[in-house]
C-alpha atoms as a PDB file:
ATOM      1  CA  UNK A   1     -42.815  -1.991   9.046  1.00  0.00           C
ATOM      2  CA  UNK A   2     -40.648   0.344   6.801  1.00  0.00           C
ATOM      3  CA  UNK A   3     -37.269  -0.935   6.457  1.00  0.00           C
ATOM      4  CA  UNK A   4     -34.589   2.152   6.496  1.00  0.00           C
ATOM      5  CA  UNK A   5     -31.828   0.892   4.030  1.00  0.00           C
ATOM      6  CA  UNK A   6     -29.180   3.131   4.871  1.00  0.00           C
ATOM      7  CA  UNK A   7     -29.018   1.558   7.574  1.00  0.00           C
ATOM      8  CA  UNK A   8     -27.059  -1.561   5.634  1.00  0.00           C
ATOM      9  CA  UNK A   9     -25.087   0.042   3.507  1.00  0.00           C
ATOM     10  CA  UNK A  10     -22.973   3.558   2.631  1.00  0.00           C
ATOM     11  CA  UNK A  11     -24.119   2.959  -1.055  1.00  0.00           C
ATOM     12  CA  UNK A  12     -26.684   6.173  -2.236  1.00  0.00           C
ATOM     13  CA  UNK A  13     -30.243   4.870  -1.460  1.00  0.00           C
ATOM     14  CA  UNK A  14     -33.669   5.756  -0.290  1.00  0.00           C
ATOM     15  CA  UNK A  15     -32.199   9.886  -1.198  1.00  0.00           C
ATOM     16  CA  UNK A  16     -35.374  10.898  -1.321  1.00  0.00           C
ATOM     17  CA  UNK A  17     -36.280  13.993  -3.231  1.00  0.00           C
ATOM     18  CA  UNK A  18     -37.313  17.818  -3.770  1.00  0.00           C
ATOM     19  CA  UNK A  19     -39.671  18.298  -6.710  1.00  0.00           C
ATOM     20  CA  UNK A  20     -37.434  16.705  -9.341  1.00  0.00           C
ATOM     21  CA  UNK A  21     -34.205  17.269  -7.743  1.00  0.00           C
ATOM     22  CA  UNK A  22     -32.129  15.146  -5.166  1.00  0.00           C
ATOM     23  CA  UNK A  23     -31.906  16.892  -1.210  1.00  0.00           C
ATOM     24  CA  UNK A  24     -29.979  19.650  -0.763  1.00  0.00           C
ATOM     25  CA  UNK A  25     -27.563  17.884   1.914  1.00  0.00           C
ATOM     26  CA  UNK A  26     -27.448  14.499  -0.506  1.00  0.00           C
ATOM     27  CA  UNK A  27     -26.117  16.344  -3.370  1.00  0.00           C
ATOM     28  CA  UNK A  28     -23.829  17.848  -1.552  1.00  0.00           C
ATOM     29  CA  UNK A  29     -22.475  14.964  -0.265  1.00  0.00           C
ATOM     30  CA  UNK A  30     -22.306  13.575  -3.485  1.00  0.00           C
ATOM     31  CA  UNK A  31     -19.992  16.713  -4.802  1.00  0.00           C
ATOM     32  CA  UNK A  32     -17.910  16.078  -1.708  1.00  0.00           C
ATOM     33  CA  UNK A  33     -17.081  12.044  -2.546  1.00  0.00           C
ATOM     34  CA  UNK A  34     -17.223  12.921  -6.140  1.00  0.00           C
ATOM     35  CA  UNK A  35     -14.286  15.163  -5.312  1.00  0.00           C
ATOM     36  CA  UNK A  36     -12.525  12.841  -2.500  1.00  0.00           C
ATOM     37  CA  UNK A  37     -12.591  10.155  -4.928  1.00  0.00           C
ATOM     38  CA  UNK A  38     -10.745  12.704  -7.431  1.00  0.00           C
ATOM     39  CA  UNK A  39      -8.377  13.672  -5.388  1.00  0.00           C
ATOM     40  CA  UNK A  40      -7.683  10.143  -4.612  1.00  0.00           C
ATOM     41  CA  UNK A  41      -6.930   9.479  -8.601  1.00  0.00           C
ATOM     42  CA  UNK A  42      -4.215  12.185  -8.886  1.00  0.00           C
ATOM     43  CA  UNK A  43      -2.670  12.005  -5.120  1.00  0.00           C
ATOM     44  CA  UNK A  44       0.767  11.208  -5.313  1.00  0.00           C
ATOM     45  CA  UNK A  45       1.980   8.151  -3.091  1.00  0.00           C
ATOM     46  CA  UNK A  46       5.207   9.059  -0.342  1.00  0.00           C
ATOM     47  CA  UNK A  47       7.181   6.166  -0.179  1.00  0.00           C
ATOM     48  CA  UNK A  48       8.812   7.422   2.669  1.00  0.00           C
ATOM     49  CA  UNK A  49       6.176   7.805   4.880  1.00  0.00           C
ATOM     50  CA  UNK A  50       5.094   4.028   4.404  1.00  0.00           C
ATOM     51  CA  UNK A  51       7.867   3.612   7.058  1.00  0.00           C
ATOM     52  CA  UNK A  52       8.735   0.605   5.468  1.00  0.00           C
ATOM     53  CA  UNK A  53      12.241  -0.970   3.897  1.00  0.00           C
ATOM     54  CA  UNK A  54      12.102  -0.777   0.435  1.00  0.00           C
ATOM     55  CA  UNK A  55      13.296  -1.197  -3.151  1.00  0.00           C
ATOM     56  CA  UNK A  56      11.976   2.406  -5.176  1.00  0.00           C
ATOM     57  CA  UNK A  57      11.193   1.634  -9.006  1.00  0.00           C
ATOM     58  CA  UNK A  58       8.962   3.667 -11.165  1.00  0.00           C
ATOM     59  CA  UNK A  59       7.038   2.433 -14.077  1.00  0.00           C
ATOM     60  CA  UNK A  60       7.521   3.538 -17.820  1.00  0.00           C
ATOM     61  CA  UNK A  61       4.630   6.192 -17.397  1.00  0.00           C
ATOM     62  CA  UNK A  62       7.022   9.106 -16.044  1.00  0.00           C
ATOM     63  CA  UNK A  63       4.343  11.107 -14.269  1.00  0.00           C
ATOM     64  CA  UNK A  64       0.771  11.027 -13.048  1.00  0.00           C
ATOM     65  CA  UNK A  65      -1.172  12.339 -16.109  1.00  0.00           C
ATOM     66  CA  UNK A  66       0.867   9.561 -18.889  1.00  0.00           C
ATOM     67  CA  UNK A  67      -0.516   6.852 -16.378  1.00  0.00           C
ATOM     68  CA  UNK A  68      -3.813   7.622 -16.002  1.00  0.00           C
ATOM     69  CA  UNK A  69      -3.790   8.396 -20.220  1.00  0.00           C
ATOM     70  CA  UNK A  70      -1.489   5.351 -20.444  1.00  0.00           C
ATOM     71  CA  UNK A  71      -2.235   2.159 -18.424  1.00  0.00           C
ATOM     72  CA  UNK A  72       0.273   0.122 -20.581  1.00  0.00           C
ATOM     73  CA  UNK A  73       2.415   2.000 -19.338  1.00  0.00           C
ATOM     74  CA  UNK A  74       2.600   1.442 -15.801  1.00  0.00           C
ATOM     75  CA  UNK A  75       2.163  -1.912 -16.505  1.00  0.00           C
ATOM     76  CA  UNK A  76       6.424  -1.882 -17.545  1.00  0.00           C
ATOM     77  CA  UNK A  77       9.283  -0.608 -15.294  1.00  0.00           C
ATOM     78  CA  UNK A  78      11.369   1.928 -16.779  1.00  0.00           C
ATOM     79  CA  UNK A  79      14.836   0.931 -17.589  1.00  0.00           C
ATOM     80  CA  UNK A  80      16.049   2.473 -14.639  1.00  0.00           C
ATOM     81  CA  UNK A  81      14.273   0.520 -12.325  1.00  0.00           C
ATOM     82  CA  UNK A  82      14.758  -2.543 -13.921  1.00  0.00           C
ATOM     83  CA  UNK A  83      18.529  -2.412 -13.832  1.00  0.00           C
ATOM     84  CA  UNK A  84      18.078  -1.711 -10.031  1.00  0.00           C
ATOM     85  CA  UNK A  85      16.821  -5.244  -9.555  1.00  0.00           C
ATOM     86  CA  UNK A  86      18.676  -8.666  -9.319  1.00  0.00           C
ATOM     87  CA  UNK A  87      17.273 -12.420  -9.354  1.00  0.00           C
ATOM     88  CA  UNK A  88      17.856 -14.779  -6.631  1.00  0.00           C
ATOM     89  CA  UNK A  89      15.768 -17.519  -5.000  1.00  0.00           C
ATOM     90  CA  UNK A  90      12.790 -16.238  -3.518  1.00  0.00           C
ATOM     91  CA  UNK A  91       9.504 -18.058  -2.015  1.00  0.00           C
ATOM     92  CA  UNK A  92       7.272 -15.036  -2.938  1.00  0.00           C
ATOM     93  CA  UNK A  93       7.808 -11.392  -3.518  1.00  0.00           C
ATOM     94  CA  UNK A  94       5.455  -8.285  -2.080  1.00  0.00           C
ATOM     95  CA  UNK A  95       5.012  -5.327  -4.129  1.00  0.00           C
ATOM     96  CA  UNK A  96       3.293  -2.186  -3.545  1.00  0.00           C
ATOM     97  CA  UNK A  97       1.890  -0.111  -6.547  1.00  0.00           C
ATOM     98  CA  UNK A  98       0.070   3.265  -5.773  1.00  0.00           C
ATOM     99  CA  UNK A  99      -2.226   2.048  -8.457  1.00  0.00           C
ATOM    100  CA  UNK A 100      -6.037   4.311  -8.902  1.00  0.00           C
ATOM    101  CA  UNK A 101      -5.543   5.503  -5.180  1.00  0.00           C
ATOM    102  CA  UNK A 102      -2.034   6.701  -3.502  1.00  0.00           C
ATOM    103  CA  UNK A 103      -4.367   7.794  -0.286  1.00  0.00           C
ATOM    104  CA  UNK A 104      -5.665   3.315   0.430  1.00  0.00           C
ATOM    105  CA  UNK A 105      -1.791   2.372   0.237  1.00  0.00           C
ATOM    106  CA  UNK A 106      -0.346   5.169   2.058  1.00  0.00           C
ATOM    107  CA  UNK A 107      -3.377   4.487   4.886  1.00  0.00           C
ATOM    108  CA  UNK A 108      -3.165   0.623   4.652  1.00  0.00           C
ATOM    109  CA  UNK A 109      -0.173  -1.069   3.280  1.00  0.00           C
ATOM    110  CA  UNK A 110       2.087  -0.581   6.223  1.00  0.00           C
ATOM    111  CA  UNK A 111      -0.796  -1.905   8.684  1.00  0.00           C
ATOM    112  CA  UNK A 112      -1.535  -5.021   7.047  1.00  0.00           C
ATOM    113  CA  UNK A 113       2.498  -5.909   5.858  1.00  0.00           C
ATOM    114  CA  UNK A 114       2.966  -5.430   9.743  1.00  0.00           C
ATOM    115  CA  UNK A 115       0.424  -8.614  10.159  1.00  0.00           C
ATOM    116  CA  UNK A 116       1.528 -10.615   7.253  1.00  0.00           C
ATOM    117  CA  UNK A 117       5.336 -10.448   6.923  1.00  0.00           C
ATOM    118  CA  UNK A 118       6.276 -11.860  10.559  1.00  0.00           C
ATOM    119  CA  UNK A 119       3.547 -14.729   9.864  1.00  0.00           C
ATOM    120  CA  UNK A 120       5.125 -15.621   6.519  1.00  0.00           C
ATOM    121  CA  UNK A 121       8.720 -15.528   7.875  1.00  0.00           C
ATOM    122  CA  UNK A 122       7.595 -17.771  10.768  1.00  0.00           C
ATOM    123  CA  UNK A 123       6.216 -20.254   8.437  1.00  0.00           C
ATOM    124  CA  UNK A 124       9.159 -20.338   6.626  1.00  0.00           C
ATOM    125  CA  UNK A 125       8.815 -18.446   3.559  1.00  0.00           C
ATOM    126  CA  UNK A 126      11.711 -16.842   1.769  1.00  0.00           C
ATOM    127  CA  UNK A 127      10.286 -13.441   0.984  1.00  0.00           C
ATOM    128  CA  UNK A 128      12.453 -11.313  -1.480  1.00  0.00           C
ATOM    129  CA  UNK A 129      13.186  -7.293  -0.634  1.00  0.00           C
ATOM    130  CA  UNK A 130       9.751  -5.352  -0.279  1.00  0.00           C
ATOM    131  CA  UNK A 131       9.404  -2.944  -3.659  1.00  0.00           C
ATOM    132  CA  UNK A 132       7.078  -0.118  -4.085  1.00  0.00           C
ATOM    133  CA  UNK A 133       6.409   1.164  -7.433  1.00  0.00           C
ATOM    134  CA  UNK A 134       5.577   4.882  -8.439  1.00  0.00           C
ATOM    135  CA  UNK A 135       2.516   5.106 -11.150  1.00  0.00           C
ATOM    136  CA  UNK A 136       2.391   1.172 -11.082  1.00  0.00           C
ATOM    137  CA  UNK A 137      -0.496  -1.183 -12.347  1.00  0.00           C
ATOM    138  CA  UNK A 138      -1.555  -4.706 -11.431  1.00  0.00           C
ATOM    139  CA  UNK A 139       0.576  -6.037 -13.834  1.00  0.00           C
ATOM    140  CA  UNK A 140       3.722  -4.352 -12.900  1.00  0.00           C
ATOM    141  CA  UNK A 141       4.157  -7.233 -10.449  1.00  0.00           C
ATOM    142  CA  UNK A 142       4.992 -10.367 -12.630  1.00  0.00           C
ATOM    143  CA  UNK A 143       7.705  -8.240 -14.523  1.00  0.00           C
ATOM    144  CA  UNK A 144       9.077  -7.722 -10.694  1.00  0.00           C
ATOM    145  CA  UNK A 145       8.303 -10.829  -9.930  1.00  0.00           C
ATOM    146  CA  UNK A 146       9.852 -12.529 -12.445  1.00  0.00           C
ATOM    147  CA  UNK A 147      13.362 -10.128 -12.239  1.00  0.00           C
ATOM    148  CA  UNK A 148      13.948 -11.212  -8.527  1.00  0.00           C
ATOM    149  CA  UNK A 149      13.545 -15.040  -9.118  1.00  0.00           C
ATOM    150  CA  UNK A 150       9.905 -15.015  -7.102  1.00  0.00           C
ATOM    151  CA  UNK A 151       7.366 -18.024  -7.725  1.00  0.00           C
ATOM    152  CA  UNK A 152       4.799 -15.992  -6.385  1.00  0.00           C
ATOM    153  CA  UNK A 153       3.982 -12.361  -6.225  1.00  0.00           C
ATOM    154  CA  UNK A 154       1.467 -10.324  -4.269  1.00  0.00           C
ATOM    155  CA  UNK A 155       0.822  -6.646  -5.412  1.00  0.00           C
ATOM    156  CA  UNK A 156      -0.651  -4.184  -2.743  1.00  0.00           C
ATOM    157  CA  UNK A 157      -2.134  -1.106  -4.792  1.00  0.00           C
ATOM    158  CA  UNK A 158      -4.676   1.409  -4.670  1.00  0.00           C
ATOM    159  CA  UNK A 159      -8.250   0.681  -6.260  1.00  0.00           C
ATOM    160  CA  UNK A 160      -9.769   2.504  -8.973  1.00  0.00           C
ATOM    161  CA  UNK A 161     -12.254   4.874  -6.270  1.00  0.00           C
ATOM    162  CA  UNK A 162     -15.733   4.480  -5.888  1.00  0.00           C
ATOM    163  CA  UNK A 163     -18.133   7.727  -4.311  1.00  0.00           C
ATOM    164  CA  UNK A 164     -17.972   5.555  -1.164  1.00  0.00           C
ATOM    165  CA  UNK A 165     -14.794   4.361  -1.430  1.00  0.00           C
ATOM    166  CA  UNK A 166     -11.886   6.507  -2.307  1.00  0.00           C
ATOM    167  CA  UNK A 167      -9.346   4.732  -0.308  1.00  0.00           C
ATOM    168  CA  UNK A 168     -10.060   0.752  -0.829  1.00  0.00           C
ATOM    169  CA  UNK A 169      -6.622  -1.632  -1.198  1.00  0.00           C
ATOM    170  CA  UNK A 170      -6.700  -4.470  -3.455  1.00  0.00           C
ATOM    171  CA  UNK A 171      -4.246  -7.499  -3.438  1.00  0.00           C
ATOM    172  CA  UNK A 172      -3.667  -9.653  -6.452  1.00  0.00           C
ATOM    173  CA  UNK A 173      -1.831 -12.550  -6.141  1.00  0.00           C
ATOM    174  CA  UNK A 174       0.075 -14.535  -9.106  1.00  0.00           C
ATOM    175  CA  UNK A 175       1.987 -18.193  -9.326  1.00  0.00           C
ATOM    176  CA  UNK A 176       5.106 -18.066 -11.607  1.00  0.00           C
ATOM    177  CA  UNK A 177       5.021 -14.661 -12.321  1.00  0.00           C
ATOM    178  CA  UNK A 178       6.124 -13.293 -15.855  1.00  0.00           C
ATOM    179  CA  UNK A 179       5.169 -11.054 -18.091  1.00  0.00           C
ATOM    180  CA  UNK A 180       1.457 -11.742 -20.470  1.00  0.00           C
ATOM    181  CA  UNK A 181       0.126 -12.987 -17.424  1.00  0.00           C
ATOM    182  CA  UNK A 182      -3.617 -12.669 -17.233  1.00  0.00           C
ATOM    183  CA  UNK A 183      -6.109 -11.621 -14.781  1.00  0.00           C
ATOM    184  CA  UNK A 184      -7.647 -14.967 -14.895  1.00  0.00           C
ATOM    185  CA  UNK A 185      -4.450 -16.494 -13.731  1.00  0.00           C
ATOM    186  CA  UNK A 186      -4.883 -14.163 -10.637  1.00  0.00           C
ATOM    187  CA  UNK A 187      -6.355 -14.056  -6.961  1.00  0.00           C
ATOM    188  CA  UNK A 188      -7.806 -11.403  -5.876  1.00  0.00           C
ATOM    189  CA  UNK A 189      -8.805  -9.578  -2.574  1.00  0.00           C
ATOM    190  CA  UNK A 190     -10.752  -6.185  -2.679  1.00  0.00           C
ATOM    191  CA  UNK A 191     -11.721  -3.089  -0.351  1.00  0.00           C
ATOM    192  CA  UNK A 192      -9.285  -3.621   2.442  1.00  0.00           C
ATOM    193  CA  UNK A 193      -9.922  -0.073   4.321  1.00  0.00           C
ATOM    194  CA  UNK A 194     -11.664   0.715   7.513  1.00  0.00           C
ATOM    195  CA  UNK A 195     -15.459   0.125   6.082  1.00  0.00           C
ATOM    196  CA  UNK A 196     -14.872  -3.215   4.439  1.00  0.00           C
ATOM    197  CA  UNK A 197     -12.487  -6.018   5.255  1.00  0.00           C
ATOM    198  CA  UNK A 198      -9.816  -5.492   8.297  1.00  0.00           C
ATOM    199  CA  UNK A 199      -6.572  -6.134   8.264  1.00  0.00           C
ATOM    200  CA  UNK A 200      -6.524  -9.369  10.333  1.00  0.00           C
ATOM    201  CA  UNK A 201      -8.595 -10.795   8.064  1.00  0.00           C
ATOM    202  CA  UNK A 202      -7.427  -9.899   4.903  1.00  0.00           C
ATOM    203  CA  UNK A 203      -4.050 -11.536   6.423  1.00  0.00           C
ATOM    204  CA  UNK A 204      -5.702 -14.448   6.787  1.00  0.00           C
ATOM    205  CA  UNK A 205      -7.298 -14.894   3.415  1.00  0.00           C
ATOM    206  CA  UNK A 206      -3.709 -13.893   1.956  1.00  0.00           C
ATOM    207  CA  UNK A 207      -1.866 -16.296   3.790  1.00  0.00           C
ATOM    208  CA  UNK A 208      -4.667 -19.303   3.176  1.00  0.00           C
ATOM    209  CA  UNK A 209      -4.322 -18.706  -0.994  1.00  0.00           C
ATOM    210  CA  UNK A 210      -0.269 -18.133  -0.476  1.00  0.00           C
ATOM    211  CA  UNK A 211      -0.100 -21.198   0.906  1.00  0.00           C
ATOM    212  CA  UNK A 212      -2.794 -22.974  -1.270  1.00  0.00           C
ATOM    213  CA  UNK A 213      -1.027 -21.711  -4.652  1.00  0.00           C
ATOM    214  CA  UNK A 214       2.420 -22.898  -3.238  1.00  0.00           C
ATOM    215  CA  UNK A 215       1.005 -26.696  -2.738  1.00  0.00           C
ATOM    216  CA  UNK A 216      -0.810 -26.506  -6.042  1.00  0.00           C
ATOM    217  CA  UNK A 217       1.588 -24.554  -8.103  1.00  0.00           C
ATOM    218  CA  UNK A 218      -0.971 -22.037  -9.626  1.00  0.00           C
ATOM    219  CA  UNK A 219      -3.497 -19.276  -8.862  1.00  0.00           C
ATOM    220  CA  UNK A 220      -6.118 -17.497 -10.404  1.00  0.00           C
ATOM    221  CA  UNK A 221     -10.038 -19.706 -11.850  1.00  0.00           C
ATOM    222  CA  UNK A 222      -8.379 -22.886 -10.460  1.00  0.00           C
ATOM    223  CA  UNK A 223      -7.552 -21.900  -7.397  1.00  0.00           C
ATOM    224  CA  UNK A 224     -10.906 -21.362  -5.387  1.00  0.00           C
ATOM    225  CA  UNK A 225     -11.050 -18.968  -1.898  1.00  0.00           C
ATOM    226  CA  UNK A 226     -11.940 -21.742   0.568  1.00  0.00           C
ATOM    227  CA  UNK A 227     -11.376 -19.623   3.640  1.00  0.00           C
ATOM    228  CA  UNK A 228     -13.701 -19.397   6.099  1.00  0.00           C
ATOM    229  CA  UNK A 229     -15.629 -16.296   6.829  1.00  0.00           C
ATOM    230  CA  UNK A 230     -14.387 -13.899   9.318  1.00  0.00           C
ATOM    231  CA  UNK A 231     -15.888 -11.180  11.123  1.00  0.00           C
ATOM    232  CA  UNK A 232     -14.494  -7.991   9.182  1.00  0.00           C
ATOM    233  CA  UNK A 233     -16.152  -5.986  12.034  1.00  0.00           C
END
């Protein structure tokens, strides 16, 4: 019996074809994500409409075109925003970066702080003033990190888009954050959106390596995911 693969999975399979050419409708589906996921590159992120408390700070890249052209530089706070900062004595920070895609933290972020923040404050955690960063990168969050006196930091930002995916949130999580950090000292957790892993379970996961890099003082290779699998359904 024929199995019908598009029935797992929103990746581009089993298309089909006319003479040597894709199917009318499936290339013009592809033009339309092909242009979603554009649009999600140079959409700008509203801070304001994340309805959330927050700390504004830019990165060195001082508009949208210099970051894409430039990923060192939104990898840097201006000067600006680093004067607007001040250390104290913090259990973890949480930063939000509009990263590759404005449109995954301006439809996520808020949704899955609102199941993650109460949790961590209940468990005791002493979680420094929420920052979101205009044309910010990954690594945007150990200078922050290390500026507010944080020994951990979790950056919520925007994943490069895929033709499927043009709104997917990523989490990356470092221990003792400073600057030259490395993506192999990092945790990460990928496509947080409607289509891949929910909320309540990306909370979980976060709050599982949180507390797992707090005991062990570290994240990234040596700290291995053992959280068990929930239904992302």
């Amino acid at each position: 019996m024929a199995i019908d693969l598009r029935m797992f999975t929103p990746a581009r399979v089993s298309l089909g074809r006319t003479g040597h050419s894709l199917p009318t409708a499936d290339l013009l589906r592809f033009q339309l994500d092909h242009a979603r996921a554009r649009d999600a590159v140079f959409q700008e992120l509203d801070p304001a409409a994340l309805g959330l408390p927050h700390i504004l700070l830019r990165s060195a890249a001082g508009d949208r075109m210099t970051y894409i052209c430039r990923p060192d530089l939104g990898r840097t706070l201006s000067e600006e925003s680093r004067a607007r900062l001040q250390k104290g004595s913090w259990d973890a920070a949480i930063v939000v970066a509009d990263g590759l895609s404005a449109a995954a933290v301006q439809r996520h972020a808020a949704s899955l702080l609102e199941q993650v923040t109460p949790r961590l404050r209940e468990q005791g955690w002493r979680i420094a003033p929420l920052t979101v960063v205009l044309q910010g990168r990954v690594a945007i969050g150990d200078e922050i990190g290390a500026a507010l006196g944080a020994q951990l930091v979790a950056v919520l930002i925007g994943e490069r888009p895929g033709l499927s995916s043009p709104d997917s949130l990523g989490i990356y999580l470092t221990w003792d954050p400073h600057s030259g950090r490395t993506d192999a000292e990092r945790n990460c957790l990928s496509n947080i959106r409607a289509e891949g892993i929910t909320y309540s379970a990306a909370a979980e996961r976060l709050l599982v390596l949180m507390r797992e890099a707090r005991a062990r003082k570290l994240t990234g290779v040596g700290l291995k995911e053992d959280v068990p699998l929930l239904n992302s359904s």
